[in-house]
N, C-alpha and C. Protein backbone atom coordinates (compact mmCIF):
# COMPACT_ATOMS: atom_id res chain seq x y z
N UNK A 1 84.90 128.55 91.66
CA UNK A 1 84.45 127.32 92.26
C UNK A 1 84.76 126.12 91.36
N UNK A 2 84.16 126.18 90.22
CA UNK A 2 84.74 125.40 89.03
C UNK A 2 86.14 124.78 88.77
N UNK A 3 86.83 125.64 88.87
CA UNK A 3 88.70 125.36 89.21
C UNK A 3 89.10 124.65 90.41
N UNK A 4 88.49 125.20 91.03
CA UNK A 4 88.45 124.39 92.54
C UNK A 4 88.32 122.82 92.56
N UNK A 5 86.92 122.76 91.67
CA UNK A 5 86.80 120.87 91.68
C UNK A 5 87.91 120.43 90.49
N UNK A 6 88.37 120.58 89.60
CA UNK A 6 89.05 120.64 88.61
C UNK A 6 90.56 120.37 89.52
N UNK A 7 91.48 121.12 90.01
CA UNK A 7 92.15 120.71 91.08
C UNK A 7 91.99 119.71 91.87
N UNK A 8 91.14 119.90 92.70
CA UNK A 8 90.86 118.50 93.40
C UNK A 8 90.97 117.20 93.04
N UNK A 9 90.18 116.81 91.76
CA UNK A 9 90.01 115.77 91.05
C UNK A 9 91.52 115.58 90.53
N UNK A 10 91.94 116.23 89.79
CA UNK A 10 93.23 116.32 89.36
C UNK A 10 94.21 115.64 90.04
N UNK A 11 94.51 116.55 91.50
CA UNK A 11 94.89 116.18 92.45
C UNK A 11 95.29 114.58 92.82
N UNK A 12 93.60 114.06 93.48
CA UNK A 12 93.26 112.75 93.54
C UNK A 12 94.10 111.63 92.36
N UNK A 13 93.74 112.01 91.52
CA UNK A 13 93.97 111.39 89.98
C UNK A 13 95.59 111.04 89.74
N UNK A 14 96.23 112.52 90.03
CA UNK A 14 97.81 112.20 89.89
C UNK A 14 98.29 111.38 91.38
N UNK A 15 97.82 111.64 92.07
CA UNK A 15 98.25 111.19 93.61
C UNK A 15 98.16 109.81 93.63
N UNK A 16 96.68 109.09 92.39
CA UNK A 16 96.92 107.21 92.41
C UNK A 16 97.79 107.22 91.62
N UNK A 17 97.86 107.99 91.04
CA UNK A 17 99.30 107.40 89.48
C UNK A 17 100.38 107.35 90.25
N UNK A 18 100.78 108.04 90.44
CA UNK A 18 102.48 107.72 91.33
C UNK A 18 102.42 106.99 92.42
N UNK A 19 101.17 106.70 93.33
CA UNK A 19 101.25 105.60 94.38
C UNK A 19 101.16 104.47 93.41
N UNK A 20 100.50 104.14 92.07
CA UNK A 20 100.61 102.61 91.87
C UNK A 20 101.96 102.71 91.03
N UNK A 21 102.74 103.70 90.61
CA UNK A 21 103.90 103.02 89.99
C UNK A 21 104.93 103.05 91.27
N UNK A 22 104.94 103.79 92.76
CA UNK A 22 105.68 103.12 93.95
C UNK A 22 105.41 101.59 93.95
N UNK A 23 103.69 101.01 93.93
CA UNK A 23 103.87 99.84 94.25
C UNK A 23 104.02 98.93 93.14
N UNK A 24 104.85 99.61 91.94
CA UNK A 24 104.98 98.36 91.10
C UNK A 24 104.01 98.04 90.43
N UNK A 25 102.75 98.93 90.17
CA UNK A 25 101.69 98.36 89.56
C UNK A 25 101.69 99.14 87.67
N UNK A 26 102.23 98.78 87.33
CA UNK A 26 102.26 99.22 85.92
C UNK A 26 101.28 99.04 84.84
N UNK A 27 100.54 98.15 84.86
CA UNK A 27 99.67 97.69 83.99
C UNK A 27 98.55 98.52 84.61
N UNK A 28 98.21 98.87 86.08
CA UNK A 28 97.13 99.70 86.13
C UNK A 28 97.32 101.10 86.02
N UNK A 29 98.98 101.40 85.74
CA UNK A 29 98.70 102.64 84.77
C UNK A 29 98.42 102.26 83.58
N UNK A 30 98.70 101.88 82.93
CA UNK A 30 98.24 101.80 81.51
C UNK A 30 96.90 101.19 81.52
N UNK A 31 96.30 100.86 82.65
CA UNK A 31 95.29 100.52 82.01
C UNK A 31 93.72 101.60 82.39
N UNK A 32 94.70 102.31 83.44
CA UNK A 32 93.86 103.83 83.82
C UNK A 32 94.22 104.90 83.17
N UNK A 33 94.85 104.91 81.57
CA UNK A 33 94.67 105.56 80.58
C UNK A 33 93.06 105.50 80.16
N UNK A 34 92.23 104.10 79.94
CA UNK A 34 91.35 104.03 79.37
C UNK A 34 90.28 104.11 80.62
N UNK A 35 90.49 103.90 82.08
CA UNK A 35 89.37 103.58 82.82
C UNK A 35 90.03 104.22 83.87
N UNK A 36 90.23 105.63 84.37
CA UNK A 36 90.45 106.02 85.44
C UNK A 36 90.20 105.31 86.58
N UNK A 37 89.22 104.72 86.89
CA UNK A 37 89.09 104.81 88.21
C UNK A 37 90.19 103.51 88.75
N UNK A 38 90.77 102.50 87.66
CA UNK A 38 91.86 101.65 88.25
C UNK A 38 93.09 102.05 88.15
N UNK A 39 93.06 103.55 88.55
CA UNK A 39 94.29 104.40 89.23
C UNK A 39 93.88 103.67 90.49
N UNK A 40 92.90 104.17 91.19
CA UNK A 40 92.21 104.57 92.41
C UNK A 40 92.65 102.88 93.10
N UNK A 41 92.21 102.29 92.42
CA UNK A 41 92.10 100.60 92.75
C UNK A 41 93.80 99.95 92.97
N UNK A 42 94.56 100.55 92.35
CA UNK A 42 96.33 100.12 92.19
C UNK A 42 96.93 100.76 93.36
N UNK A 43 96.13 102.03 93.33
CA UNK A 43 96.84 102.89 95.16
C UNK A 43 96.09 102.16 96.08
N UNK A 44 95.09 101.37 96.56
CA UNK A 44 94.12 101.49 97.32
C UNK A 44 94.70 99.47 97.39
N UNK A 45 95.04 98.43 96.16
CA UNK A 45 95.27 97.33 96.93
C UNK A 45 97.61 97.43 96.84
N UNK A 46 96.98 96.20 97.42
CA UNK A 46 98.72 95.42 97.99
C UNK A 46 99.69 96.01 97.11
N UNK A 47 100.68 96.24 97.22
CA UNK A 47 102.13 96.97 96.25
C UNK A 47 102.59 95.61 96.27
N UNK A 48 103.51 95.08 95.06
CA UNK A 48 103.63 94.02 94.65
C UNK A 48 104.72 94.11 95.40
N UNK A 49 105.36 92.53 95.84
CA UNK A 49 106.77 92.32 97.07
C UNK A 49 108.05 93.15 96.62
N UNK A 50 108.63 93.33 95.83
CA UNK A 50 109.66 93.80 95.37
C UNK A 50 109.90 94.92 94.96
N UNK A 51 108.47 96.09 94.86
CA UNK A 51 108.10 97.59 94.52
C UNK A 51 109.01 98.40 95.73
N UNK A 52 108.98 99.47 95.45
CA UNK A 52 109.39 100.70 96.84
C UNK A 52 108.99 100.66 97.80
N UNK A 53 107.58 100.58 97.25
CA UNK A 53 106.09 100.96 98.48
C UNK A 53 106.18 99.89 99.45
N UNK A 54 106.65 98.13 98.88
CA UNK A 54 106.60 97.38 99.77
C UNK A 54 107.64 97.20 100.50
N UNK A 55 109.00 97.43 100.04
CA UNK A 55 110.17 97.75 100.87
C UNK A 55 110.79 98.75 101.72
N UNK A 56 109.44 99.59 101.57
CA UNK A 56 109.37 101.10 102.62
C UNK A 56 108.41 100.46 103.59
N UNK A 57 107.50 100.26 103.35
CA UNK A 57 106.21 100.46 104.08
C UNK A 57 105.47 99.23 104.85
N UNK A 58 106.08 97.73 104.08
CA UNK A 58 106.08 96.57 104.94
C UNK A 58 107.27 95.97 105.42
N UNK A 59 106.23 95.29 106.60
CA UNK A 59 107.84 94.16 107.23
C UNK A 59 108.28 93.46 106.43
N UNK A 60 109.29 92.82 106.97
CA UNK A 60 110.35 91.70 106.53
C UNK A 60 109.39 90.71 106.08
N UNK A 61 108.97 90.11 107.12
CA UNK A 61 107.61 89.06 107.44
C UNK A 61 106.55 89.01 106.60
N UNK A 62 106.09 90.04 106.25
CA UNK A 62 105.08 90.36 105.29
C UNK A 62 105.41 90.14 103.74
N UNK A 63 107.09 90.78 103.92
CA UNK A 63 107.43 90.78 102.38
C UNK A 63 107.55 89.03 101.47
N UNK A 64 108.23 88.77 102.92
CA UNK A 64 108.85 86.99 102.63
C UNK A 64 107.16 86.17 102.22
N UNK A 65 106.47 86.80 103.02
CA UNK A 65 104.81 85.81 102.82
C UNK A 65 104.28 86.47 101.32
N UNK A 66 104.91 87.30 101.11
CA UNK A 66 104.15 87.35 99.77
C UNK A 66 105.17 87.03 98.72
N UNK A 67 106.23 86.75 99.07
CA UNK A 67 107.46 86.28 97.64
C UNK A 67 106.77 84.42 97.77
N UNK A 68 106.26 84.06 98.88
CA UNK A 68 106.07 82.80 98.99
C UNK A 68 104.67 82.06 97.97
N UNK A 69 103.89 83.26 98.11
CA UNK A 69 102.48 83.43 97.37
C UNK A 69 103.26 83.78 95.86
N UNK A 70 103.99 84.11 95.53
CA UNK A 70 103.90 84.46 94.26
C UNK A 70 105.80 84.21 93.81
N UNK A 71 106.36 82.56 94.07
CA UNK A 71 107.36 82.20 93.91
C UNK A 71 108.44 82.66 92.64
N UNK A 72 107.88 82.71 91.44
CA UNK A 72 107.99 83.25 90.03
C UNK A 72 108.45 84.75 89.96
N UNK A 73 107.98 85.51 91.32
CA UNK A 73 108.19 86.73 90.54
C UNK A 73 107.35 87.49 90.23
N UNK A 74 107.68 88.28 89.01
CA UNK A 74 106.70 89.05 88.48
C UNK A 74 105.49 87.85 87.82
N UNK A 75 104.13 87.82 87.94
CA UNK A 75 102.92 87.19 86.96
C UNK A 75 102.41 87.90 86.10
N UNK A 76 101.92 87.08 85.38
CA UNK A 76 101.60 88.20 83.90
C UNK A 76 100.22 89.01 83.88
N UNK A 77 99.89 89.66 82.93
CA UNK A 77 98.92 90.57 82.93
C UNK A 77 97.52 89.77 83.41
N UNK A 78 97.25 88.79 82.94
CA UNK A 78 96.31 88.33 82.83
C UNK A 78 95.93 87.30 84.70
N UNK A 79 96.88 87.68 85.18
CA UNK A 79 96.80 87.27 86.95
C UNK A 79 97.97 86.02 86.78
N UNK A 80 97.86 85.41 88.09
CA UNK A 80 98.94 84.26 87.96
C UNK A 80 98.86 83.16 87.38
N UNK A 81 100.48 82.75 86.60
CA UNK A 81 100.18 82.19 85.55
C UNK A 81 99.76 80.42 86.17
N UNK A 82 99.72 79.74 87.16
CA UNK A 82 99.43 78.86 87.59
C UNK A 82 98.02 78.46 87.14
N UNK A 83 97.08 79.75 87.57
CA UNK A 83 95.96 79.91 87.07
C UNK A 83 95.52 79.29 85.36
N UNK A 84 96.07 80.16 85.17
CA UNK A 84 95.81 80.04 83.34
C UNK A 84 96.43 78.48 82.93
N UNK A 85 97.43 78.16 83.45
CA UNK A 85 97.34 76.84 83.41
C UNK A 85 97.31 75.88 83.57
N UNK A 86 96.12 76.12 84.78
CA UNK A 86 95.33 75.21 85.41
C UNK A 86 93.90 75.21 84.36
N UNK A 87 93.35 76.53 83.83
CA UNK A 87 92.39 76.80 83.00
C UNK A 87 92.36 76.50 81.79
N UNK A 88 93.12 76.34 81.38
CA UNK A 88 93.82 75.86 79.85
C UNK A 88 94.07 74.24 79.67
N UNK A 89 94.76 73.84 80.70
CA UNK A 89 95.17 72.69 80.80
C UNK A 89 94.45 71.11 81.23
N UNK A 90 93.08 71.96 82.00
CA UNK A 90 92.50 71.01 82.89
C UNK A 90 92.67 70.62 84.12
N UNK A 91 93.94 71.50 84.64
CA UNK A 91 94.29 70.86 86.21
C UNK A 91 95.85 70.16 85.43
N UNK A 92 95.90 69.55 84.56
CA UNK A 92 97.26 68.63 83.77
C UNK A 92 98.30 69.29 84.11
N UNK A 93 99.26 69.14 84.05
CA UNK A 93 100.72 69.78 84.00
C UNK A 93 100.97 69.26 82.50
């Protein structure tokens, strides 16, 4: 019975790891080295526009609305960088 949940969990566990590196989510592998459960959270939101997952699995339409939300590209670890320097800056450019 023991082996049984041991599998399972396992299972679960490897099954978010390879759905978040389909969607391009890299930092929540590395960062579900230290905190499993943001495997779970990287399979479960949005695959970033330019990943596998989003060029398999969404429309055209969908893809273009999110290159539009996030013009730059890849954003850095810390979320988008507009943000940070808007937070840093005061709103200033």
């Amino acid at each position: 019975m023991g082996y049984a949940i041991y599998a399972a969990v396992l299972t679960v566990i490897l099954g978010a790891v390879i759905v978040c590196g389909m969607k391009g989510k890299y930092g929540m592998i590395a960062g579900g080295i230290l905190l499993h459960p943001l495997w779970v959270v990287g399979a479960i939101r949005l695959a970033k526009p330019d990943s596998f997952w989003a060029r398999k699995n969404y429309s055209e339409d969908k893809v273009e609305a999110a290159r539009g939300r996030h013009p730059g590209g890849k954003s850095s670890i810390g979320g988008s960088d507009r943000f940070w320097n808007k937070s840093l800056t005061g709103g200033r450019s």
